[in-house]
PDB file of N, CA and C in Angstrom:
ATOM      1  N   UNK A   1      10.024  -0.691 -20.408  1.00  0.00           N
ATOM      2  CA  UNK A   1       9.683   0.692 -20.655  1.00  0.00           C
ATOM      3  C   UNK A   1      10.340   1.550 -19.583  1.00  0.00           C
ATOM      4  N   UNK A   2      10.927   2.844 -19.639  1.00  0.00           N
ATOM      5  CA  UNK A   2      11.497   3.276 -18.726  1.00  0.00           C
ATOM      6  C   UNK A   2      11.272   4.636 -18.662  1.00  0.00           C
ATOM      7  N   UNK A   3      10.047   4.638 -17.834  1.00  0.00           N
ATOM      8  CA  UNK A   3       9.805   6.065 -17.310  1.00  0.00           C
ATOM      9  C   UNK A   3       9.430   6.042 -15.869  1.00  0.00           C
ATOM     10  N   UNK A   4      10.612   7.092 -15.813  1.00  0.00           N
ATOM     11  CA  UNK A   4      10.664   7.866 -14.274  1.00  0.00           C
ATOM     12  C   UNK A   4       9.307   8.467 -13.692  1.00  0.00           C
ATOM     13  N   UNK A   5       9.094   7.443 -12.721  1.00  0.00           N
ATOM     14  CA  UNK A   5       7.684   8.481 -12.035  1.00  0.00           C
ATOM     15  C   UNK A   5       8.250   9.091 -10.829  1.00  0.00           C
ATOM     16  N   UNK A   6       7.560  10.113 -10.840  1.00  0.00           N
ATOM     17  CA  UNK A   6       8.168  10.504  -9.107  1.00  0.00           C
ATOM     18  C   UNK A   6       6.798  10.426  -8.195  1.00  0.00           C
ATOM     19  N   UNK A   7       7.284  10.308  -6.637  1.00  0.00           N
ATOM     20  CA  UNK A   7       6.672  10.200  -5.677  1.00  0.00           C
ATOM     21  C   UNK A   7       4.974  10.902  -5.911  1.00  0.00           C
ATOM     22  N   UNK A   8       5.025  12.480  -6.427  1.00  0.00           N
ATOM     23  CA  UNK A   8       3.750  12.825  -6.285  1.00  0.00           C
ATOM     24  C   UNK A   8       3.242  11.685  -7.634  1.00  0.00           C
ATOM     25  N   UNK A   9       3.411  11.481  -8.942  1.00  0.00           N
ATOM     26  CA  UNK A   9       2.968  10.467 -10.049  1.00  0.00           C
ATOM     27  C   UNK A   9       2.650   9.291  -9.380  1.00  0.00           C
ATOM     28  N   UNK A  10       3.324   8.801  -8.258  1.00  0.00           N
ATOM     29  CA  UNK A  10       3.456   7.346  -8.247  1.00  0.00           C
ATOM     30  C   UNK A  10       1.854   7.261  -7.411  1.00  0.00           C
ATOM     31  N   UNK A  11       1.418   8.841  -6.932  1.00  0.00           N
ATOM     32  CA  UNK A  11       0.243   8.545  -6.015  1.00  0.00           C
ATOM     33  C   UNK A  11      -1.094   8.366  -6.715  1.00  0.00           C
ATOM     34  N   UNK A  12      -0.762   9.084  -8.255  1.00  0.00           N
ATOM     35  CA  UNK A  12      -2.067   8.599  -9.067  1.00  0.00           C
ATOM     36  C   UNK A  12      -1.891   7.807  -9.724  1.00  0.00           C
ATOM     37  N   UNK A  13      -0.729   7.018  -9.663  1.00  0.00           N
ATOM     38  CA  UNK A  13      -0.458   5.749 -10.102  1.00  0.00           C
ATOM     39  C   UNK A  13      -1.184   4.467  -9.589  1.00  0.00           C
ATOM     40  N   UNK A  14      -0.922   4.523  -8.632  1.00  0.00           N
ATOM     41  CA  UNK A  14      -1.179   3.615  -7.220  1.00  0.00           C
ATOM     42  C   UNK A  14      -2.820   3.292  -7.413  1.00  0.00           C
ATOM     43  N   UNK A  15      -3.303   4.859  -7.320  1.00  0.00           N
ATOM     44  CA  UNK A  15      -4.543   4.744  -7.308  1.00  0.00           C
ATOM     45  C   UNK A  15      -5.570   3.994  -8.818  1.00  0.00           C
ATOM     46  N   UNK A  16      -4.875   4.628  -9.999  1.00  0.00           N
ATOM     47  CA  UNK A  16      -5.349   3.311 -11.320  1.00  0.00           C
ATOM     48  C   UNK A  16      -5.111   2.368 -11.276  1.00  0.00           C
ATOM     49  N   UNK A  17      -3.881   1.400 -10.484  1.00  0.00           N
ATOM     50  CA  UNK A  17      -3.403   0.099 -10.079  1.00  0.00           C
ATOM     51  C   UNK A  17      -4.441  -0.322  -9.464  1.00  0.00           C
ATOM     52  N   UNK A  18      -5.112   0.071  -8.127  1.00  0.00           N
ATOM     53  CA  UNK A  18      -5.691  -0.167  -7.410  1.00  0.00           C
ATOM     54  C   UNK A  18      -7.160   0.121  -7.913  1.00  0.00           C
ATOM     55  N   UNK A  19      -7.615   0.784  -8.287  1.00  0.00           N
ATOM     56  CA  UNK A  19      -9.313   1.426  -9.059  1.00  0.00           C
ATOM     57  C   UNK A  19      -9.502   0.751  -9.949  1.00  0.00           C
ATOM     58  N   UNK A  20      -8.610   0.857 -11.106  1.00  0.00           N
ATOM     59  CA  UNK A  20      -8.908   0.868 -12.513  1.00  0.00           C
ATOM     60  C   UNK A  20      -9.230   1.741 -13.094  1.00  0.00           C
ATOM     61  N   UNK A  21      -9.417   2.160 -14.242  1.00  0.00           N
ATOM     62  CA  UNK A  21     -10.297   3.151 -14.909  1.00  0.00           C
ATOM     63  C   UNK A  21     -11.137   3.824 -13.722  1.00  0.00           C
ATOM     64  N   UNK A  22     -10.440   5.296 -14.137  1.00  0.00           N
ATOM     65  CA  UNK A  22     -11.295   6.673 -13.548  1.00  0.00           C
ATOM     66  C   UNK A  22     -11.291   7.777 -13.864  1.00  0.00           C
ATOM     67  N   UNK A  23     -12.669   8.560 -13.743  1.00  0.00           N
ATOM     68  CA  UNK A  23     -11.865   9.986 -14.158  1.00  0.00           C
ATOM     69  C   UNK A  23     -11.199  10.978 -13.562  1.00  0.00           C
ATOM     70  N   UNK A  24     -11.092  11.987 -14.049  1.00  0.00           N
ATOM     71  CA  UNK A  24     -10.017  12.853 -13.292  1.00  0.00           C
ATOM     72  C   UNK A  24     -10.395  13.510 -12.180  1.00  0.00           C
ATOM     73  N   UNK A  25     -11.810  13.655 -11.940  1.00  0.00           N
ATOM     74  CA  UNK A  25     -12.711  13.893 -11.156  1.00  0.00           C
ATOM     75  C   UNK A  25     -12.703  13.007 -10.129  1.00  0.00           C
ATOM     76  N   UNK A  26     -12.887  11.866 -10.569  1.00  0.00           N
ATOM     77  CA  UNK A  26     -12.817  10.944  -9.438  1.00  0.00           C
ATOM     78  C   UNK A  26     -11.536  11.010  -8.780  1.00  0.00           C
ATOM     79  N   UNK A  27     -10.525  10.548  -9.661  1.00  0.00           N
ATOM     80  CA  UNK A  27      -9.238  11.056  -9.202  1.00  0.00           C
ATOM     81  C   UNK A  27      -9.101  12.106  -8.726  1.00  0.00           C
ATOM     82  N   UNK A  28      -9.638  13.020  -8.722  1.00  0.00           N
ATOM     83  CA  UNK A  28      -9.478  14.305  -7.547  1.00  0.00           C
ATOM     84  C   UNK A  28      -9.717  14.038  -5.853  1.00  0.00           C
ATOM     85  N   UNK A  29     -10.802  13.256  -6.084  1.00  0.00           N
ATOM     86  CA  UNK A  29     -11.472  13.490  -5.128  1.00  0.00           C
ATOM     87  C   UNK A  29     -11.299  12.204  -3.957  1.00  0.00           C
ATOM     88  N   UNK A  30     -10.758  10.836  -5.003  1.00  0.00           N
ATOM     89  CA  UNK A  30      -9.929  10.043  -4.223  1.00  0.00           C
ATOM     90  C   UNK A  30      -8.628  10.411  -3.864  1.00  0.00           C
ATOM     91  N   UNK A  31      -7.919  11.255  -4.169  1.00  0.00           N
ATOM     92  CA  UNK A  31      -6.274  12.038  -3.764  1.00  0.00           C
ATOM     93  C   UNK A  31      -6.862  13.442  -2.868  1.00  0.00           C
ATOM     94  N   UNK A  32      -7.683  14.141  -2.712  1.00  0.00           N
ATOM     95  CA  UNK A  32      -8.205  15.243  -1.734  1.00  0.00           C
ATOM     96  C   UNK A  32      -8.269  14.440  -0.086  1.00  0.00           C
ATOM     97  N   UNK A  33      -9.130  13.401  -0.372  1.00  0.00           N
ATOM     98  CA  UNK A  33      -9.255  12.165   0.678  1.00  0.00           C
ATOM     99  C   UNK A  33      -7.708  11.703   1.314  1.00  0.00           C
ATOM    100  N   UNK A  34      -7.508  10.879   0.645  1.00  0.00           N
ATOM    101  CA  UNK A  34      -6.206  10.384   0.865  1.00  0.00           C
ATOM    102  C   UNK A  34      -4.457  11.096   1.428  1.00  0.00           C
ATOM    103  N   UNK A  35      -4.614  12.683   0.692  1.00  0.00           N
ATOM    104  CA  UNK A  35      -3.586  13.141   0.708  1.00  0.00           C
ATOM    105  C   UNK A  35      -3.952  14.601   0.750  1.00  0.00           C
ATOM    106  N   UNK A  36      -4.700  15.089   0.759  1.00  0.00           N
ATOM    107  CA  UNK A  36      -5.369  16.225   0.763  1.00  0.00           C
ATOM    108  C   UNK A  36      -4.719  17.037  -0.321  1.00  0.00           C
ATOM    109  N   UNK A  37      -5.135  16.875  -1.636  1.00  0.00           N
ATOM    110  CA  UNK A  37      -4.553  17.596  -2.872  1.00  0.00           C
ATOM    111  C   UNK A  37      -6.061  18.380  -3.336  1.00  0.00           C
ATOM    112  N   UNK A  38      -5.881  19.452  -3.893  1.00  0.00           N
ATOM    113  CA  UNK A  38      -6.782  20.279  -4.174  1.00  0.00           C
ATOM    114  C   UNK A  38      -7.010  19.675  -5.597  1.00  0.00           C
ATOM    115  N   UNK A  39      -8.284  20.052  -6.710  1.00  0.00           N
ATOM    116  CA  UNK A  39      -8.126  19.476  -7.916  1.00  0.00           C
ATOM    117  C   UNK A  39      -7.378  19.449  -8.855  1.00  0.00           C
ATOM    118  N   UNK A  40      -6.586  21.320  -8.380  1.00  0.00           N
ATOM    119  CA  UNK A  40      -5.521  21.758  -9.534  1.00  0.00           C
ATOM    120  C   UNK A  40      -4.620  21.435  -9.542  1.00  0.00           C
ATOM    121  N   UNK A  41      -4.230  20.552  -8.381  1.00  0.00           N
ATOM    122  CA  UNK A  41      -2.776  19.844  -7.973  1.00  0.00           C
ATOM    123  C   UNK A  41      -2.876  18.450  -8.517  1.00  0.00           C
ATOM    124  N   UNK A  42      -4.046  17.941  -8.521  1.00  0.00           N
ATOM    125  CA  UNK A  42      -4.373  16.541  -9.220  1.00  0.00           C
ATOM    126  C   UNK A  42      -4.599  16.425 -10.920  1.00  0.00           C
ATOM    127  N   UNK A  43      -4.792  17.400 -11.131  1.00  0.00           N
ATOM    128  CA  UNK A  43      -5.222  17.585 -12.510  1.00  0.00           C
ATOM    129  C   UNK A  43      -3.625  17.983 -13.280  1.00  0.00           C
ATOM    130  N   UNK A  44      -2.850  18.517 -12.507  1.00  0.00           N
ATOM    131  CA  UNK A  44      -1.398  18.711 -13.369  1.00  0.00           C
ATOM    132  C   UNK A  44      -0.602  17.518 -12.816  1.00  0.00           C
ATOM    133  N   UNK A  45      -0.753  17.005 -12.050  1.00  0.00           N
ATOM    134  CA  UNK A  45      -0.019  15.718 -11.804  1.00  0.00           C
ATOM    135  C   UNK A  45      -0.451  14.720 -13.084  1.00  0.00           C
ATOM    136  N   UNK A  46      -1.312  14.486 -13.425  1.00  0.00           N
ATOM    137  CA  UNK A  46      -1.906  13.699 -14.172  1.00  0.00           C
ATOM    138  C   UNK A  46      -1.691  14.161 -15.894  1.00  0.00           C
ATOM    139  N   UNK A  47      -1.723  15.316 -15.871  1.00  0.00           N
ATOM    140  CA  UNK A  47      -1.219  16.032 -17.190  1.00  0.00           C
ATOM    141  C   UNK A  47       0.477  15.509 -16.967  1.00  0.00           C
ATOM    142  N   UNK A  48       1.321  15.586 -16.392  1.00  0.00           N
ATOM    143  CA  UNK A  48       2.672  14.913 -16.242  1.00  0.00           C
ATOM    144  C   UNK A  48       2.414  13.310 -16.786  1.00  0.00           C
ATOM    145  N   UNK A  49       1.774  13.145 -16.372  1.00  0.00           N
ATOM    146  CA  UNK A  49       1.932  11.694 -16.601  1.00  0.00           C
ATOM    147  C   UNK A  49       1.308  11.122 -18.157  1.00  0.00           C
ATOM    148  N   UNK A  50       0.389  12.091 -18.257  1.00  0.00           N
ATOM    149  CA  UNK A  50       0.034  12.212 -19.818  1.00  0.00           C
ATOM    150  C   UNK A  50       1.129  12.096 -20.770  1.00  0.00           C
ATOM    151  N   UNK A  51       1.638  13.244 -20.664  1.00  0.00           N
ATOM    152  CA  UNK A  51       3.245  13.755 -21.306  1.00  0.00           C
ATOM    153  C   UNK A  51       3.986  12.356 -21.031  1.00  0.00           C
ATOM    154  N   UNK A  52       4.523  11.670 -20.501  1.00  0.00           N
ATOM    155  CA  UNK A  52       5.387  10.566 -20.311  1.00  0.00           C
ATOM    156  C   UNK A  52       4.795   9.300 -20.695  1.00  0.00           C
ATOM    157  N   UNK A  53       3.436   9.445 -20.626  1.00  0.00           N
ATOM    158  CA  UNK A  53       2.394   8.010 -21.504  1.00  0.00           C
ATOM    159  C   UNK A  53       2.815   7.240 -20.540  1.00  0.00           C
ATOM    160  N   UNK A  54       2.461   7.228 -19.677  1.00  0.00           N
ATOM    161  CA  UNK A  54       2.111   6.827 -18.119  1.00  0.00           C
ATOM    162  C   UNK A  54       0.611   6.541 -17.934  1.00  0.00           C
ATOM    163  N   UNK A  55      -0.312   7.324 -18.499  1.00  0.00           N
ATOM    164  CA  UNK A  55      -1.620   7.410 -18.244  1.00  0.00           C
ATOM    165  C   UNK A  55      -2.162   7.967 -19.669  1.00  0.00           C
ATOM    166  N   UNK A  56      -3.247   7.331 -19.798  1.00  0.00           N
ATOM    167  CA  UNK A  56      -4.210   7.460 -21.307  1.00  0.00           C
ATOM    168  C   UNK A  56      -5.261   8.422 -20.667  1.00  0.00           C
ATOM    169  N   UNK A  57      -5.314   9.648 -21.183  1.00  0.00           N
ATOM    170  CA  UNK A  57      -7.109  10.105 -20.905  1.00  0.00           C
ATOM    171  C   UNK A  57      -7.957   9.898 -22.221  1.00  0.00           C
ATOM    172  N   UNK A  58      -9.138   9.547 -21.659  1.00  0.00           N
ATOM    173  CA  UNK A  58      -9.871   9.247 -23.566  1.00  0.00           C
ATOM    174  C   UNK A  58     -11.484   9.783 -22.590  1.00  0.00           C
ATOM    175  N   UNK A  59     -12.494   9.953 -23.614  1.00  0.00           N
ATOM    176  CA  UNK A  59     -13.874  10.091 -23.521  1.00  0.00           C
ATOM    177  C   UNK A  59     -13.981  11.726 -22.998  1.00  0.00           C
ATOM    178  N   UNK A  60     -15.424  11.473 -22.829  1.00  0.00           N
ATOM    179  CA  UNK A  60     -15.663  13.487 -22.748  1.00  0.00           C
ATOM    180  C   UNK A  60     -15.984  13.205 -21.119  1.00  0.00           C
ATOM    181  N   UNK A  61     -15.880  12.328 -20.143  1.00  0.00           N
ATOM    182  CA  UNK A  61     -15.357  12.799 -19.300  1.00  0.00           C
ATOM    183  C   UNK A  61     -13.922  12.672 -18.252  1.00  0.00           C
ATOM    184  N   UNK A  62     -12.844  12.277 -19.693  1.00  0.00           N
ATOM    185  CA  UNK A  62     -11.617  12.628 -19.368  1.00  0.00           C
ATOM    186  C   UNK A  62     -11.287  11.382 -18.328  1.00  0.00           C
ATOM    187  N   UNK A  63     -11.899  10.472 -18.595  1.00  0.00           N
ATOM    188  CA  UNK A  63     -11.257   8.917 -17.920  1.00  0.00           C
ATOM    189  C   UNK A  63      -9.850   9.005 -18.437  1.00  0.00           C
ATOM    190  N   UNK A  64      -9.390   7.670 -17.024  1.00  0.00           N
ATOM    191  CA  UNK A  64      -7.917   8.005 -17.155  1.00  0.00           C
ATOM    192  C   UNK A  64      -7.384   6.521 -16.878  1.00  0.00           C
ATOM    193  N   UNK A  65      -6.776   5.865 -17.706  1.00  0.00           N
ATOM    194  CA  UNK A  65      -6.348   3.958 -17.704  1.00  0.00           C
ATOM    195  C   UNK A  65      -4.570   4.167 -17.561  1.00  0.00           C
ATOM    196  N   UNK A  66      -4.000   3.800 -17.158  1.00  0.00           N
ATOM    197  CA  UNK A  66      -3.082   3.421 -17.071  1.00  0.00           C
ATOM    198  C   UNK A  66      -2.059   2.394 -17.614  1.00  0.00           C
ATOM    199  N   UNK A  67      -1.322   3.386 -18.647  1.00  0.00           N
ATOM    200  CA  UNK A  67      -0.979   2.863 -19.912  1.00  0.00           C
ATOM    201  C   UNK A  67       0.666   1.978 -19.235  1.00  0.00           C
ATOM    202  N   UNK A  68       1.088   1.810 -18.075  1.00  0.00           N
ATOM    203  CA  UNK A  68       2.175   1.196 -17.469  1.00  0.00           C
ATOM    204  C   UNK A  68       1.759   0.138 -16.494  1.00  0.00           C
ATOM    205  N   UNK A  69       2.561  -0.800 -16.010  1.00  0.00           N
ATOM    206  CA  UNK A  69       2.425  -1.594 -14.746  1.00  0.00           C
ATOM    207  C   UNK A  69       2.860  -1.204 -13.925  1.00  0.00           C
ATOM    208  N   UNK A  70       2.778  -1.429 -12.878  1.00  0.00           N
ATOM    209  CA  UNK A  70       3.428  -1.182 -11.665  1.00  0.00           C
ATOM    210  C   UNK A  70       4.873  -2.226 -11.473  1.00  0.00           C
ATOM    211  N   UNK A  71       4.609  -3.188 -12.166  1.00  0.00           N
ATOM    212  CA  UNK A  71       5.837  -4.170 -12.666  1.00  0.00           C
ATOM    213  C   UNK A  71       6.750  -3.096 -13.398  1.00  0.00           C
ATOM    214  N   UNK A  72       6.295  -2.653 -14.167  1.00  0.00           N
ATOM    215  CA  UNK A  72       7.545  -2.010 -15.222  1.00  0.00           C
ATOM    216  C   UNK A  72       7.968  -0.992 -14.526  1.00  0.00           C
ATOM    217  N   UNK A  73       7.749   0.303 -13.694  1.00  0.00           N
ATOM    218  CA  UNK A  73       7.912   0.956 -12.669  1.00  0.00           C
ATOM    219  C   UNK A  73       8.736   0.270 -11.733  1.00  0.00           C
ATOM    220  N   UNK A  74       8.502  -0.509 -10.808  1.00  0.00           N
ATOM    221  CA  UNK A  74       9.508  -1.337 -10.217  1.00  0.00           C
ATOM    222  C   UNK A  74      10.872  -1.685 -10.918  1.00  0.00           C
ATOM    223  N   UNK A  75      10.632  -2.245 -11.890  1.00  0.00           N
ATOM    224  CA  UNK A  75      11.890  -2.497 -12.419  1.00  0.00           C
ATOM    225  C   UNK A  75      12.515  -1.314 -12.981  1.00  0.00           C
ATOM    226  N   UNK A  76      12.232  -0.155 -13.699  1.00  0.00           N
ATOM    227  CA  UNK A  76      12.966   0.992 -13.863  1.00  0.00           C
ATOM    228  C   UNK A  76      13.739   1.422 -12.570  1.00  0.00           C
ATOM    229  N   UNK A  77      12.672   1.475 -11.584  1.00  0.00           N
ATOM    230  CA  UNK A  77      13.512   2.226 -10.133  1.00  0.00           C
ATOM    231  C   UNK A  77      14.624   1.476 -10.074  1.00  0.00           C
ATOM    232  N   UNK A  78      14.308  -0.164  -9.722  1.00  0.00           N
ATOM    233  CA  UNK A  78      15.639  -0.719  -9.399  1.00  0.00           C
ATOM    234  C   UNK A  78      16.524  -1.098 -10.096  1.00  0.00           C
ATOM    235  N   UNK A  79      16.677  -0.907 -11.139  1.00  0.00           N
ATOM    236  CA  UNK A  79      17.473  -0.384 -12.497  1.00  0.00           C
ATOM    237  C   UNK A  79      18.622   0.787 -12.179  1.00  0.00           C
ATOM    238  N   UNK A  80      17.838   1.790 -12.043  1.00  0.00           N
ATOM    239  CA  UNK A  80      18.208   3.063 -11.927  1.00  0.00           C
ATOM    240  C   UNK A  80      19.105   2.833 -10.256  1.00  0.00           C
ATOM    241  N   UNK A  81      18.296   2.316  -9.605  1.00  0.00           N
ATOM    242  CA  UNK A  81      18.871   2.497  -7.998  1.00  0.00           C
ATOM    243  C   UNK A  81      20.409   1.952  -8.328  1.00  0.00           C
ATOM    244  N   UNK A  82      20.047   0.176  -8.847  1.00  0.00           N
ATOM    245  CA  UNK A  82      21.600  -0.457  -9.103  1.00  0.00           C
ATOM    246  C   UNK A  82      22.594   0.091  -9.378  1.00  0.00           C
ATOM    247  N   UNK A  83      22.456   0.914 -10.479  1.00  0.00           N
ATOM    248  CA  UNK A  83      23.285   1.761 -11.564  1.00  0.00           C
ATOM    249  C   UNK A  83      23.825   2.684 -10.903  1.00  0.00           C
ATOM    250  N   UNK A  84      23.244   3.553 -10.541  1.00  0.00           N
ATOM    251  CA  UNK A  84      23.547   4.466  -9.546  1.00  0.00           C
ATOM    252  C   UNK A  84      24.653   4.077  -8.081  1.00  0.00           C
ATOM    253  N   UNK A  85      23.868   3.330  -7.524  1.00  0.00           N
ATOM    254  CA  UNK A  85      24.766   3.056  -6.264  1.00  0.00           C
ATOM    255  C   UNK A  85      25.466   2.308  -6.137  1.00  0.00           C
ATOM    256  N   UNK A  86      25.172   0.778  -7.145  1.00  0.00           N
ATOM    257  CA  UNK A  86      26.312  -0.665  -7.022  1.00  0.00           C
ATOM    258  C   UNK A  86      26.788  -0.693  -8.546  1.00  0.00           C
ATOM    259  N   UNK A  87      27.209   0.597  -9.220  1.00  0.00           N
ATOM    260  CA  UNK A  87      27.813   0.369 -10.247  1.00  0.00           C
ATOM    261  C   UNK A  87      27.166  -0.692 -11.066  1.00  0.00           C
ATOM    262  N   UNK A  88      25.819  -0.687 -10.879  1.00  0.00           N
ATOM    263  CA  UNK A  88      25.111  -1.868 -12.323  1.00  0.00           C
ATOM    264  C   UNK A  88      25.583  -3.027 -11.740  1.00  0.00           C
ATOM    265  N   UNK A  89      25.718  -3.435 -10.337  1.00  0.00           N
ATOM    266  CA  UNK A  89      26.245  -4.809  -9.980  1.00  0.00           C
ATOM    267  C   UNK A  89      24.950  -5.164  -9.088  1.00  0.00           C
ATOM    268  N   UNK A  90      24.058  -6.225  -9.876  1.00  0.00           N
ATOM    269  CA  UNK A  90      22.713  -6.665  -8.799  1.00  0.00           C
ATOM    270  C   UNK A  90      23.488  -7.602  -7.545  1.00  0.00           C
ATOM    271  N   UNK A  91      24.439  -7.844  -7.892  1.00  0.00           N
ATOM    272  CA  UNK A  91      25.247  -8.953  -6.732  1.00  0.00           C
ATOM    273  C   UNK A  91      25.512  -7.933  -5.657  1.00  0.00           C
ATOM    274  N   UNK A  92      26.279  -6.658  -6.067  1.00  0.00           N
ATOM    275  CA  UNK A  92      26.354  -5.669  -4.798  1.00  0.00           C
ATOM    276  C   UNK A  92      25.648  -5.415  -4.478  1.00  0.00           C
ATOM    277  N   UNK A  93      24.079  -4.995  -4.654  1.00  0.00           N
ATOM    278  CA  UNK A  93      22.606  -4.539  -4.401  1.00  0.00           C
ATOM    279  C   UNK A  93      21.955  -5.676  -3.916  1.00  0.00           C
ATOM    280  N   UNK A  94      22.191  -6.903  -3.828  1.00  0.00           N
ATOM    281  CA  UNK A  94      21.622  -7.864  -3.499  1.00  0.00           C
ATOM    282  C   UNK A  94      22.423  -8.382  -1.639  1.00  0.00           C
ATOM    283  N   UNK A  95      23.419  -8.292  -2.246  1.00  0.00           N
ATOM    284  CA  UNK A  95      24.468  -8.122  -0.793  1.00  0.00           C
ATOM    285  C   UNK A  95      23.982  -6.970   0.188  1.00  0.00           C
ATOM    286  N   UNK A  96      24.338  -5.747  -0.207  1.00  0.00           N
ATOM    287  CA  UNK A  96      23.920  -4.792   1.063  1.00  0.00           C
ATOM    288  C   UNK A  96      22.313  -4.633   1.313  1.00  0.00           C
ATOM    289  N   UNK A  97      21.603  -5.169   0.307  1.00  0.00           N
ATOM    290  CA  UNK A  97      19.842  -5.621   0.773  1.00  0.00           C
ATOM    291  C   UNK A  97      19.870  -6.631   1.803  1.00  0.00           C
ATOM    292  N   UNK A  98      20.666  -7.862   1.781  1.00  0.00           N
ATOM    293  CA  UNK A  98      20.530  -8.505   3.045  1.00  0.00           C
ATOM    294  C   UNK A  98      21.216  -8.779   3.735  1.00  0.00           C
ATOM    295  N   UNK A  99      22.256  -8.086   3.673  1.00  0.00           N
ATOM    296  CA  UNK A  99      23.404  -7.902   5.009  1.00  0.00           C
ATOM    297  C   UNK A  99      22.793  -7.690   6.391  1.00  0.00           C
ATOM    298  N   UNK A 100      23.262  -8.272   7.462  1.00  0.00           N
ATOM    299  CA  UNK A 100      23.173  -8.274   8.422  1.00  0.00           C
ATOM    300  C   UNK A 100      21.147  -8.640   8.698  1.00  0.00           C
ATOM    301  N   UNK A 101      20.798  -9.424   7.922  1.00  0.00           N
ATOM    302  CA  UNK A 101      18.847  -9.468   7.836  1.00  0.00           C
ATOM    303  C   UNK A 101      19.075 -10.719   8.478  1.00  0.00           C
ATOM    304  N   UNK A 102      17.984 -11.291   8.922  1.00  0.00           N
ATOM    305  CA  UNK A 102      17.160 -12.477   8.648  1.00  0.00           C
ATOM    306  C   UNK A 102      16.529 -13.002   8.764  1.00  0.00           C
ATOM    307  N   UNK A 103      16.784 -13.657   7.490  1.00  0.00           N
ATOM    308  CA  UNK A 103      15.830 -13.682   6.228  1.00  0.00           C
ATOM    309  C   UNK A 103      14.783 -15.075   6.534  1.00  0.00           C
ATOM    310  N   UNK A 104      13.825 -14.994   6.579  1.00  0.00           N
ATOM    311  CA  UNK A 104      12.756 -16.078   6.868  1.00  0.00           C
ATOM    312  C   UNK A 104      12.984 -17.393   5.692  1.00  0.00           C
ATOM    313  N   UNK A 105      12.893 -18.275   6.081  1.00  0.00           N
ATOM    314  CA  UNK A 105      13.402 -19.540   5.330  1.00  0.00           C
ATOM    315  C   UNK A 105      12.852 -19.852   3.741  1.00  0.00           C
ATOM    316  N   UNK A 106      11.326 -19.368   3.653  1.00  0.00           N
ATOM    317  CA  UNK A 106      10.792 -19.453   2.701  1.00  0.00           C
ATOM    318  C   UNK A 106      10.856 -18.472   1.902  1.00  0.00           C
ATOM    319  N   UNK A 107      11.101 -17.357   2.260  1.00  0.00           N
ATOM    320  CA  UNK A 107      11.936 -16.124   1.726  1.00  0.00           C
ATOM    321  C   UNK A 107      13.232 -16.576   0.612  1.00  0.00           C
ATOM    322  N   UNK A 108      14.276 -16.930   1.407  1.00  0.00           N
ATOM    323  CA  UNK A 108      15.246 -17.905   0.689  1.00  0.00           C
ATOM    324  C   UNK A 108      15.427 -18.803  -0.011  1.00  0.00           C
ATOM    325  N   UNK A 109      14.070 -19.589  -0.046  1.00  0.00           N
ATOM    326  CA  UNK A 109      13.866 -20.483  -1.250  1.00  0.00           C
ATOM    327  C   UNK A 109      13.544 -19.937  -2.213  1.00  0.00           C
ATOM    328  N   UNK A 110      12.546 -18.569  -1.912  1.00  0.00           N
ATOM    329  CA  UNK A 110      12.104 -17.533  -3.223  1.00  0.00           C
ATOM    330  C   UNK A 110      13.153 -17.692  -3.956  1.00  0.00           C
ATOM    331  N   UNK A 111      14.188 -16.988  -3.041  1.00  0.00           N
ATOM    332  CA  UNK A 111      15.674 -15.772  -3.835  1.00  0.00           C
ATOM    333  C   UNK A 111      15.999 -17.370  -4.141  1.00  0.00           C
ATOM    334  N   UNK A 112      16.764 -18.309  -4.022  1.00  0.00           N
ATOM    335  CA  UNK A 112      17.160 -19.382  -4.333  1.00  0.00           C
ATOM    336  C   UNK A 112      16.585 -19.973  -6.053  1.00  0.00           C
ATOM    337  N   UNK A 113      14.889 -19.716  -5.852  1.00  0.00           N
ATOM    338  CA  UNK A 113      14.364 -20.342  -6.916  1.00  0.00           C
ATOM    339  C   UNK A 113      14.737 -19.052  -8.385  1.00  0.00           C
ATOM    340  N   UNK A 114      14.706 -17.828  -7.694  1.00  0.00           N
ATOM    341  CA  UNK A 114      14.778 -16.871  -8.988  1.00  0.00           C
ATOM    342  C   UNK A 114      16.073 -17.096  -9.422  1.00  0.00           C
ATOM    343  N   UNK A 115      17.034 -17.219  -8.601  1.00  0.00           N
ATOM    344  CA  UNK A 115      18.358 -17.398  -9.471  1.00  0.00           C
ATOM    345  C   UNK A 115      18.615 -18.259  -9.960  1.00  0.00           C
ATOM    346  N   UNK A 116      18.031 -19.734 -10.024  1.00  0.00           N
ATOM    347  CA  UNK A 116      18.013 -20.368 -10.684  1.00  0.00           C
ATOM    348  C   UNK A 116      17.508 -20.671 -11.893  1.00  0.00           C
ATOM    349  N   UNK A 117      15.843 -19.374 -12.282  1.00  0.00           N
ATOM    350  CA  UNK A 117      15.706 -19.317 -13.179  1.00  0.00           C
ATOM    351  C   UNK A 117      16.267 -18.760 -14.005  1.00  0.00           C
ATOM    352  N   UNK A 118      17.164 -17.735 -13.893  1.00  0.00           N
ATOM    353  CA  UNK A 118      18.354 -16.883 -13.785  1.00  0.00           C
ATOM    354  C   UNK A 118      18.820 -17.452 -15.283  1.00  0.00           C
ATOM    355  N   UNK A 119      19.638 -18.730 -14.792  1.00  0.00           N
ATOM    356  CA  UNK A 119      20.067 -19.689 -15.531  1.00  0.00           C
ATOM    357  C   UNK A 119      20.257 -19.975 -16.908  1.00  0.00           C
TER     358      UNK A 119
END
């Protein structure tokens, strides 16, 4: 699925990842806390994300589920990042990610084992 969240989205994102089901209320008042957003700033962030079907509101008091993963988000960004900067080449994006690193051993068996599922 490929929708662009941006930074302020990704913060009431985060927060249904992490909560679960809430309402917008609540969601106000956990982002006032956290980031100091007033309600009207939380309440149109969340209307954005409506519009993109990012987030479901249902019931009469405007609960809010989260119709994406945080998996599918991840992979759009680094989609988009690849494309953008290594010409759609994960080998170039994978290169200047660990150029000059290093990389803890079991780390490397990770990357080792994914490319092999690759396969």
């Amino acid at each position: 699925m490929g929708i662009k969240v941006f930074d302020s989205e990704l913060k009431v994102m985060e927060t249904l990842w992490k909560e679960g089901d809430l309402t917008a209320g609540q969601l106000a008042k956990i982002l006032k806390e956290q980031v100091g957003w007033n309600r009207n700033t939380t309440y149109t962030v969340i209307g954005k994300l409506v519009d993109k079907g990012a987030v479901e509101r249902y019931g009469e008091n405007f609960s809010c589920r989260a119709t994406i993963t945080k998996e599918q988000v991840q992979a759009y960004e680094a989609t988009e990042l690849i494309g953008k900067l290594f010409n759609g080449s994960a080998e170039l994006f994978l290169s200047a990610f660990i150029s000059g690193k290093e990389l803890p051993e079991d780390e490397i068996t990770r990357l080792k084992q994914l490319v092999e599922r690759l396969k």
